[in-house]
C-alpha atoms as a PDB file:
ATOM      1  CA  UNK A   1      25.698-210.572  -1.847  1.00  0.00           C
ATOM      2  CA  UNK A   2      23.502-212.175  -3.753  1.00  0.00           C
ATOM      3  CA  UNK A   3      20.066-212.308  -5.166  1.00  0.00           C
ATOM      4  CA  UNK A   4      19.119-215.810  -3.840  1.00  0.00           C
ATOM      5  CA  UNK A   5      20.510-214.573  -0.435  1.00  0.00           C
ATOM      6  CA  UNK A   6      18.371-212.159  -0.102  1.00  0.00           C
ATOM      7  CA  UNK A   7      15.223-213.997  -1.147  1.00  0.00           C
ATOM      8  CA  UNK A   8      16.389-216.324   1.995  1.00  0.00           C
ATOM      9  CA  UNK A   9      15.732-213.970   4.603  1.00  0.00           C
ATOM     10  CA  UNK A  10      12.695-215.143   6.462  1.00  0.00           C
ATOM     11  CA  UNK A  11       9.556-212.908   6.756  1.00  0.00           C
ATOM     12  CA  UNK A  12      10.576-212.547  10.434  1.00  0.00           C
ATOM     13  CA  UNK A  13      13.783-210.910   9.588  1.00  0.00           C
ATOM     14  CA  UNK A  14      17.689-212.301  10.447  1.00  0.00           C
ATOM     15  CA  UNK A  15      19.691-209.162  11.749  1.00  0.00           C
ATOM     16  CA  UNK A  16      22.830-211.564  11.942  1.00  0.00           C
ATOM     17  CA  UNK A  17      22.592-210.203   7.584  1.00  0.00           C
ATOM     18  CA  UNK A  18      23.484-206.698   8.885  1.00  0.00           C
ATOM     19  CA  UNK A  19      27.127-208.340  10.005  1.00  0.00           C
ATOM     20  CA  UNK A  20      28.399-209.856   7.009  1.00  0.00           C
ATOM     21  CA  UNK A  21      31.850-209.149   6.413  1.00  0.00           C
ATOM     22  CA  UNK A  22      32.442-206.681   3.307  1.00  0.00           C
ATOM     23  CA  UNK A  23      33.317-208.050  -0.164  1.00  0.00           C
ATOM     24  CA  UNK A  24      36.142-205.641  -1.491  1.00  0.00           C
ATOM     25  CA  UNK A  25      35.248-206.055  -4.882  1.00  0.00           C
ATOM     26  CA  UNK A  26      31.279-204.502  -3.606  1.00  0.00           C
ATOM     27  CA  UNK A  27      32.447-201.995  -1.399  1.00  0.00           C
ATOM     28  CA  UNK A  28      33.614-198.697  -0.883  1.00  0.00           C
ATOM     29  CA  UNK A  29      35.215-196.674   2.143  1.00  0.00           C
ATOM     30  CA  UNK A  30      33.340-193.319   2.290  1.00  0.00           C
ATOM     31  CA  UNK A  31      34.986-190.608   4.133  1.00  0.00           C
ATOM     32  CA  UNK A  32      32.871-187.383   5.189  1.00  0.00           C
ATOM     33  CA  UNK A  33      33.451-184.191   5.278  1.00  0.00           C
ATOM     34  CA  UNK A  34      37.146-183.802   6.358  1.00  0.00           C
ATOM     35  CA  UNK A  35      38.198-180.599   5.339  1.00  0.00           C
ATOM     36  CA  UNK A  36      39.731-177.732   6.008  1.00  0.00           C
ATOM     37  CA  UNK A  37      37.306-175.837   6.781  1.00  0.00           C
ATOM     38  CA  UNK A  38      35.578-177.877   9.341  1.00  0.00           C
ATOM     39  CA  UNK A  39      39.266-179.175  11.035  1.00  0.00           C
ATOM     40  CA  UNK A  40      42.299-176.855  11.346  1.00  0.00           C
ATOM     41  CA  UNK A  41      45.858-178.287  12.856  1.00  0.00           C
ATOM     42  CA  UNK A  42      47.498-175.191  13.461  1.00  0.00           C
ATOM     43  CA  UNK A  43      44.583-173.531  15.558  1.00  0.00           C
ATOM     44  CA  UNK A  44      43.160-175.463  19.135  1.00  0.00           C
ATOM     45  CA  UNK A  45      39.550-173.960  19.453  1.00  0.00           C
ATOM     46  CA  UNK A  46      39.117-172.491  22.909  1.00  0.00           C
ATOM     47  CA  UNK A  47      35.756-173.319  23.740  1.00  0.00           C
ATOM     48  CA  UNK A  48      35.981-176.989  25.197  1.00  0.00           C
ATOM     49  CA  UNK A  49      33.203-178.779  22.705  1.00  0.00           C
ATOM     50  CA  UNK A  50      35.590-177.315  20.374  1.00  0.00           C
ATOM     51  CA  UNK A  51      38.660-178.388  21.882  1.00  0.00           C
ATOM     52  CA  UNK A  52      37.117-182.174  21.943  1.00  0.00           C
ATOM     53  CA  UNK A  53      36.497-182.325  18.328  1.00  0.00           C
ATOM     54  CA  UNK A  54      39.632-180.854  17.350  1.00  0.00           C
ATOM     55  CA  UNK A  55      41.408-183.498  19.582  1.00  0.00           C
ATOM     56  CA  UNK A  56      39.793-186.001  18.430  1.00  0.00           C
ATOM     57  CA  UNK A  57      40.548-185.552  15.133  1.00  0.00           C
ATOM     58  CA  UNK A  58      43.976-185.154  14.956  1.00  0.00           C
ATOM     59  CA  UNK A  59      44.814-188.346  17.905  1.00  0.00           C
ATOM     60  CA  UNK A  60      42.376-190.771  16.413  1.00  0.00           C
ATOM     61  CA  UNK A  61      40.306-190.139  13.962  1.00  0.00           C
ATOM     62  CA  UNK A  62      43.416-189.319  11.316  1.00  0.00           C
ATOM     63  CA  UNK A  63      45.397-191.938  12.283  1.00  0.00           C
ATOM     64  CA  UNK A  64      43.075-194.479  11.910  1.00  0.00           C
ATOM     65  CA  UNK A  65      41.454-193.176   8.565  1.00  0.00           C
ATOM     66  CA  UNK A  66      45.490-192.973   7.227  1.00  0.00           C
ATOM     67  CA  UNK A  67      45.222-196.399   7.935  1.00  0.00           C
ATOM     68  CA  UNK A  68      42.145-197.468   6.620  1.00  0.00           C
ATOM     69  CA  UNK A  69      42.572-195.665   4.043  1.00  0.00           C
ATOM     70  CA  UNK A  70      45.863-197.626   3.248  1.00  0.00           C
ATOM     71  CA  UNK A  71      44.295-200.928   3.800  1.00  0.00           C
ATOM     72  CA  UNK A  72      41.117-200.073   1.223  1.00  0.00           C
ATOM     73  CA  UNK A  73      43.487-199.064  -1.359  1.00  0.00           C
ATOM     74  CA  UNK A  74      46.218-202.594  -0.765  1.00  0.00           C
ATOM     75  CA  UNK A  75      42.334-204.272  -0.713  1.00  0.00           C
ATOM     76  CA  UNK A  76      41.047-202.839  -4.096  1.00  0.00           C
ATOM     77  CA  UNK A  77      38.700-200.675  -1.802  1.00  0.00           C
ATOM     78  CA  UNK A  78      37.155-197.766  -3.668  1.00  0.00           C
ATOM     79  CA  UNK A  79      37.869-194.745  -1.331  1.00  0.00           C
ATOM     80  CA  UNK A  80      35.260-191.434  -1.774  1.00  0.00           C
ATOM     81  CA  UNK A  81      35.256-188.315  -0.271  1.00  0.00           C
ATOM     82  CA  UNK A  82      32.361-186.051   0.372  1.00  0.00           C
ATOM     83  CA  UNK A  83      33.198-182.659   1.157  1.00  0.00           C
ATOM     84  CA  UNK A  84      30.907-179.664   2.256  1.00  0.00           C
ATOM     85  CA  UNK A  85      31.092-177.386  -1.072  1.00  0.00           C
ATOM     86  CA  UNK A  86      29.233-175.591  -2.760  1.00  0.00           C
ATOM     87  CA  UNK A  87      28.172-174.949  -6.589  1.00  0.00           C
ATOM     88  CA  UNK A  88      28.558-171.508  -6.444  1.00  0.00           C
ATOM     89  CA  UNK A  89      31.554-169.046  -4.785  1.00  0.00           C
ATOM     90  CA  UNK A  90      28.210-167.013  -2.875  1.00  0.00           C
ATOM     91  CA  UNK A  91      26.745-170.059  -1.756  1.00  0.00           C
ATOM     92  CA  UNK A  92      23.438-169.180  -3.042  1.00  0.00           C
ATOM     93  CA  UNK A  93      22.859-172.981  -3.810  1.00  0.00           C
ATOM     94  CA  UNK A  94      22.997-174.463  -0.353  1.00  0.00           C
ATOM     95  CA  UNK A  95      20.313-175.610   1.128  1.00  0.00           C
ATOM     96  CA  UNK A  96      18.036-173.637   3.936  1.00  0.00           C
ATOM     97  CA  UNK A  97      19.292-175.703   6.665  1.00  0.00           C
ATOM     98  CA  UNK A  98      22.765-174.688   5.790  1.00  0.00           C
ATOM     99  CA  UNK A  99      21.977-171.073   4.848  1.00  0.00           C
ATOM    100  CA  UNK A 100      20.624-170.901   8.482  1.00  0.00           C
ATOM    101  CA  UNK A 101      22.779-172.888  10.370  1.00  0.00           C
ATOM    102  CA  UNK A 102      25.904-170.726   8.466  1.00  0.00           C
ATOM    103  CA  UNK A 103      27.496-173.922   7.181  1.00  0.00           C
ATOM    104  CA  UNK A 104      29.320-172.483   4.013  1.00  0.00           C
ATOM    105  CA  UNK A 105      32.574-173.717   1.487  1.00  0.00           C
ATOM    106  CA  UNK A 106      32.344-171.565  -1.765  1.00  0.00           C
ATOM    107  CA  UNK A 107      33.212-173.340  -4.670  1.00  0.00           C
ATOM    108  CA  UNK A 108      37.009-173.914  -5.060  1.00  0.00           C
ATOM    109  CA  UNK A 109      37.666-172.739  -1.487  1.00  0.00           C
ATOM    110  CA  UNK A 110      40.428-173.830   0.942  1.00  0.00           C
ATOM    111  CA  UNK A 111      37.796-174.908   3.229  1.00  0.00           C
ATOM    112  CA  UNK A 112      36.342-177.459   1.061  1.00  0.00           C
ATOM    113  CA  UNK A 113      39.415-179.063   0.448  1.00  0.00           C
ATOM    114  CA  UNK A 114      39.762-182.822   1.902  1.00  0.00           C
ATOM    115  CA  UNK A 115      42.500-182.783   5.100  1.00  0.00           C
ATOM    116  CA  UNK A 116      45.949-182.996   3.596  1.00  0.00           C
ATOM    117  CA  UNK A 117      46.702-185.973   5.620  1.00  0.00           C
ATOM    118  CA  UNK A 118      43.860-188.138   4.271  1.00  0.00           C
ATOM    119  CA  UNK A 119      44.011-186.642   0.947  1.00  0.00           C
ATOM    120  CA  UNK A 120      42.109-188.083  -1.854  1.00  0.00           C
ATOM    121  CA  UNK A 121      44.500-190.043  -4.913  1.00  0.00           C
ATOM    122  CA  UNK A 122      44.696-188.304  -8.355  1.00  0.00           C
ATOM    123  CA  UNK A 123      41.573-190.686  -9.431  1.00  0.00           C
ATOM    124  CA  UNK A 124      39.291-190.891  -6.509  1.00  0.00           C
ATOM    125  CA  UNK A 125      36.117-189.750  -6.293  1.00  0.00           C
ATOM    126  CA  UNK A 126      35.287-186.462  -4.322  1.00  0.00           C
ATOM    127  CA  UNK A 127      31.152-185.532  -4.220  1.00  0.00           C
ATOM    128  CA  UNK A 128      30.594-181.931  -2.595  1.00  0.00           C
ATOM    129  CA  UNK A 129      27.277-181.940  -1.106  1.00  0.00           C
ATOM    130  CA  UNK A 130      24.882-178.854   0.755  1.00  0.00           C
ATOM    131  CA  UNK A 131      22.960-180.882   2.976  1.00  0.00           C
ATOM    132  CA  UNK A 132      23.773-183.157   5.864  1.00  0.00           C
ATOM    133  CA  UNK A 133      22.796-186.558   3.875  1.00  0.00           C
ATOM    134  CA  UNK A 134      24.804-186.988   0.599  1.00  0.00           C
ATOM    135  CA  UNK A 135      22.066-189.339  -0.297  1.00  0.00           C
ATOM    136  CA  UNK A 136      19.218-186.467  -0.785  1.00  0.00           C
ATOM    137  CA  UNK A 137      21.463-183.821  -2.199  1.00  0.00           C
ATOM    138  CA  UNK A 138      23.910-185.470  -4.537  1.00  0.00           C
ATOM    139  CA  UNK A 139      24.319-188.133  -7.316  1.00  0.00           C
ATOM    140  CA  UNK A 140      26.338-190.028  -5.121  1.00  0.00           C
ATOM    141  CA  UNK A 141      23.320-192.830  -4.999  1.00  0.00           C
ATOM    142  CA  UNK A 142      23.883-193.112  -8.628  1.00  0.00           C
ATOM    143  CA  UNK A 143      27.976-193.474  -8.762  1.00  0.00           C
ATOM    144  CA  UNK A 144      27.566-196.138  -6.219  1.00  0.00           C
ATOM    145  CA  UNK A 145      25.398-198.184  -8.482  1.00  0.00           C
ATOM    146  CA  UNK A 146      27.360-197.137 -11.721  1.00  0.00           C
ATOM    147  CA  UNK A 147      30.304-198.911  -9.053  1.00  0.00           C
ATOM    148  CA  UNK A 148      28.855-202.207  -8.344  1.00  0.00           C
ATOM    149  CA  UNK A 149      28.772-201.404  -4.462  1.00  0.00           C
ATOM    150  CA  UNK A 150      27.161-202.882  -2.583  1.00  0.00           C
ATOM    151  CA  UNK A 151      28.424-202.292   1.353  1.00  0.00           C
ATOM    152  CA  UNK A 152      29.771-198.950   2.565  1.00  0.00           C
ATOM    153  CA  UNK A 153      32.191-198.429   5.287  1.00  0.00           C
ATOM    154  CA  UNK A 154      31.398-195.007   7.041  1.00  0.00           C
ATOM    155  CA  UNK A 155      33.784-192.962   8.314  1.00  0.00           C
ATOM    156  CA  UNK A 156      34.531-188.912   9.145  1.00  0.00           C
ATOM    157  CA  UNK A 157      32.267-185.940  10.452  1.00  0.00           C
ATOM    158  CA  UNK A 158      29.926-185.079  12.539  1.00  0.00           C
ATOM    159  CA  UNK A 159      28.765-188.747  13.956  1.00  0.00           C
ATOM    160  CA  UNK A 160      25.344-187.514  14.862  1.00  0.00           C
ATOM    161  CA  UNK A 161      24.689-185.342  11.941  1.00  0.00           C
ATOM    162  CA  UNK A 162      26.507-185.758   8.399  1.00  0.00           C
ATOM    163  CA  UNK A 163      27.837-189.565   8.979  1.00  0.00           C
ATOM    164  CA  UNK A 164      24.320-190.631  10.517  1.00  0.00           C
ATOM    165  CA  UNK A 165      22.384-189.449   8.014  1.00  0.00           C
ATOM    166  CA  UNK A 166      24.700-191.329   5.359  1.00  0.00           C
ATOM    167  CA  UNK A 167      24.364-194.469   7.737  1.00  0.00           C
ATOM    168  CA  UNK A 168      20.763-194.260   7.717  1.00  0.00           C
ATOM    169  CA  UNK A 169      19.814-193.087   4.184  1.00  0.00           C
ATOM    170  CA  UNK A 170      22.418-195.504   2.926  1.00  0.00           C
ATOM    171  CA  UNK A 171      20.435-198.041   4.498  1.00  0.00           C
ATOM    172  CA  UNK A 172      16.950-197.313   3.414  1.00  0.00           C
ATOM    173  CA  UNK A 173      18.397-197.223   0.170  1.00  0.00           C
ATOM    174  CA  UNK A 174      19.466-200.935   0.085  1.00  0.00           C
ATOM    175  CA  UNK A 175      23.169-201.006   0.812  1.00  0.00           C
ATOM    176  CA  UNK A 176      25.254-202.872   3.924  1.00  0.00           C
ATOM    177  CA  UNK A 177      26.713-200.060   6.060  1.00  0.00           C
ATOM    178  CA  UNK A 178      29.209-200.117   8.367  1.00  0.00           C
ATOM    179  CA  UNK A 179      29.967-197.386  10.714  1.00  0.00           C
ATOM    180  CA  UNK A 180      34.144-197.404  11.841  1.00  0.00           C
ATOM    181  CA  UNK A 181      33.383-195.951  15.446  1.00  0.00           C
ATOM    182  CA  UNK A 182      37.061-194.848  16.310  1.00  0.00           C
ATOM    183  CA  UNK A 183      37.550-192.718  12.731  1.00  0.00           C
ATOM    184  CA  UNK A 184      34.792-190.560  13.262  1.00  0.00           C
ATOM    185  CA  UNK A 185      34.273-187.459  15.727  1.00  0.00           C
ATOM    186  CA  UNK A 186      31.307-185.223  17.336  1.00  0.00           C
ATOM    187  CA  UNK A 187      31.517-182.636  19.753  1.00  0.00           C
ATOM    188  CA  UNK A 188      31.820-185.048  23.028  1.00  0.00           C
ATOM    189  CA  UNK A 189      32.107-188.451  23.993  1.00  0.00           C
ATOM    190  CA  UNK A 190      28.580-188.389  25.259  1.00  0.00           C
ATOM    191  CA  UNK A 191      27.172-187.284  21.632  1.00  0.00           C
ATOM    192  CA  UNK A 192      29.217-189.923  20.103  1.00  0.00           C
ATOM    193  CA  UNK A 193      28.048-192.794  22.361  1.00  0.00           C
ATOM    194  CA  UNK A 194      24.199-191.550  22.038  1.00  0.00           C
ATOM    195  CA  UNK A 195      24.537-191.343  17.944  1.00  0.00           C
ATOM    196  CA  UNK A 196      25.912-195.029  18.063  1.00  0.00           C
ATOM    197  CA  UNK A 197      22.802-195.799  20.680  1.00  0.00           C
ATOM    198  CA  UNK A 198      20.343-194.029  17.797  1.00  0.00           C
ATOM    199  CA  UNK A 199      21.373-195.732  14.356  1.00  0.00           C
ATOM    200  CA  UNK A 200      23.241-199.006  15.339  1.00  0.00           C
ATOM    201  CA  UNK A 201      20.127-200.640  14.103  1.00  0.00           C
ATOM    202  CA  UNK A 202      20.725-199.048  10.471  1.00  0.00           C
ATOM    203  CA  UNK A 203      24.344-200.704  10.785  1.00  0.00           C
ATOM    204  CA  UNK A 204      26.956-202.554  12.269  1.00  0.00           C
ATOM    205  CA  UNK A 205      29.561-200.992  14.400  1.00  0.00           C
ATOM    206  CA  UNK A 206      33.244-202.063  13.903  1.00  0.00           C
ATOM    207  CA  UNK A 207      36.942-200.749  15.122  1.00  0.00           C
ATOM    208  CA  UNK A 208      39.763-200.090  12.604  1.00  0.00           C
ATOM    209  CA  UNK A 209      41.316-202.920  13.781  1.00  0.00           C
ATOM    210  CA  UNK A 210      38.354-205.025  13.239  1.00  0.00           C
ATOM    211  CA  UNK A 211      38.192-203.714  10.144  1.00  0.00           C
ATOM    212  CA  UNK A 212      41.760-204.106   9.318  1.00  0.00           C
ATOM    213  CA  UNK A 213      41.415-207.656  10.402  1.00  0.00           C
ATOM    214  CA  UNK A 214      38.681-208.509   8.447  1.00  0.00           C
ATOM    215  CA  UNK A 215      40.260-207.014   5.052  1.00  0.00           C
ATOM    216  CA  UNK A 216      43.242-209.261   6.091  1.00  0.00           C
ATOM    217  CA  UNK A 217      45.329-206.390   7.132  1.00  0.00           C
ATOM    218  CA  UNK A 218      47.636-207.050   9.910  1.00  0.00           C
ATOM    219  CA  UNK A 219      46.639-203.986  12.825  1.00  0.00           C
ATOM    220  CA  UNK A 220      49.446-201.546  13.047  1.00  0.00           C
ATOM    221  CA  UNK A 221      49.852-199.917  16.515  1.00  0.00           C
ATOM    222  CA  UNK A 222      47.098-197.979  18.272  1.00  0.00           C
ATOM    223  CA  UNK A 223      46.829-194.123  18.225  1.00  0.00           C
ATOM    224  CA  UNK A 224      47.807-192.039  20.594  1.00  0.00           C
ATOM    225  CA  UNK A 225      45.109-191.304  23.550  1.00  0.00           C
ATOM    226  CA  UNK A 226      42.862-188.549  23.027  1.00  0.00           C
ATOM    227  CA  UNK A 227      43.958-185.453  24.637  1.00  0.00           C
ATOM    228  CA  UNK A 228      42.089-184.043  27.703  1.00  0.00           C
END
């Protein structure tokens, strides 16, 4: 993306600029907040918004983020992780939303620890963060920068709370986002399709196989169906 590209977009805007395909060497997958603590294989919740979520983590959205995940790393594809941590092992640090809302990882826990099936490589980049948008809490504005990116592929958790908030600061904040729709998860169908509704102006919306497709991968087979 460059300068002179920019300086081309008429006054009147050109939204067709949201939909450029990514340049690997400018962009970075970022995968949010799954952990332990927020996703657990061995243990179905009971409640049914529960049940959803779980479900759709473990038929869809880790299948698919294995294989992004893959194809960023054959691509050259920076891969980050943000994970809900905090500084301290009381959580004193957090902010009041999360102190009110009970969202706690101390420092070092099991909880904060990034899924063991999409685990992070020896030398990526993991940010914990104590708010819902990375981009107000963290430095992770700054390592971007310091990385030459320039679009950011979203994927992970909650849709309508931690990954929009990345979608849409990381908009306002002059990067290309795009949000994978089938590797990230909320607490029903009906959430997920109203977040997409809400920020799809801050971002285009692609598959993993799009994706795949467009990073020259060829698409491996589809995930199993989400469970009822």
């Amino acid at each position: 993306m460059e300068r002179s590209e920019i300086d081309a977009i008429p006054p009147e805007g050109d939204v067709s600029f949201r939909q450029r395909a990514v340049e690997p060497e400018r962009a970075v997958l970022l995968v949010i907040d799954l952990q332990k603590g927020e996703y657990d294989a061995e243990n179905r919740p009971e409640n049914p918004k529960g049940q959803y979520l779980h479900d759709r983590v473990r038929d869809v959205v880790i299948p698919n983020g294995q294989r992004l995940i893959a194809a960023c790393r054959e691509a050259g594809i920076e891969v980050m992780y943000t994970v809900i941590e905090c500084l301290t092992k009381d959580g004193r640090d957090r902010g009041l939303d999360y102190k009110i809302s009970g969202i706690f990882a101390a420092k070092g826990s099991r909880e904060a620890e990034v899924l063991d099936e999409l685990r992070p490589g020896d030398d990526d980049i993991v940010i914990p963060k104590t708010s819902s948008s990375l981009f107000n809490s963290t430095n992770c504005e700054y390592v971007l920068r310091n990385l030459g990116v320039e679009y950011v592929m979203v994927m992970g958790m909650l849709t309508d709370q931690c990954v929009e908030t990345a979608v849409r600061d990381g908009c306002d904040r002059g990067f290309l986002m795009t949000l994978v729709d089938d590797a990230c998860a909320t607490y029903s169908e009906q959430r997920q399709r109203e977040a997409l509704v809400g920020f799809k102006g801050y971002c285009r919306v692609r598959t993993t196989d799009e994706l795949l497709e467009e990073l020259g991968q060829t698409p491996a087979a589809h995930p199993a169906a989400l469970s009822a």
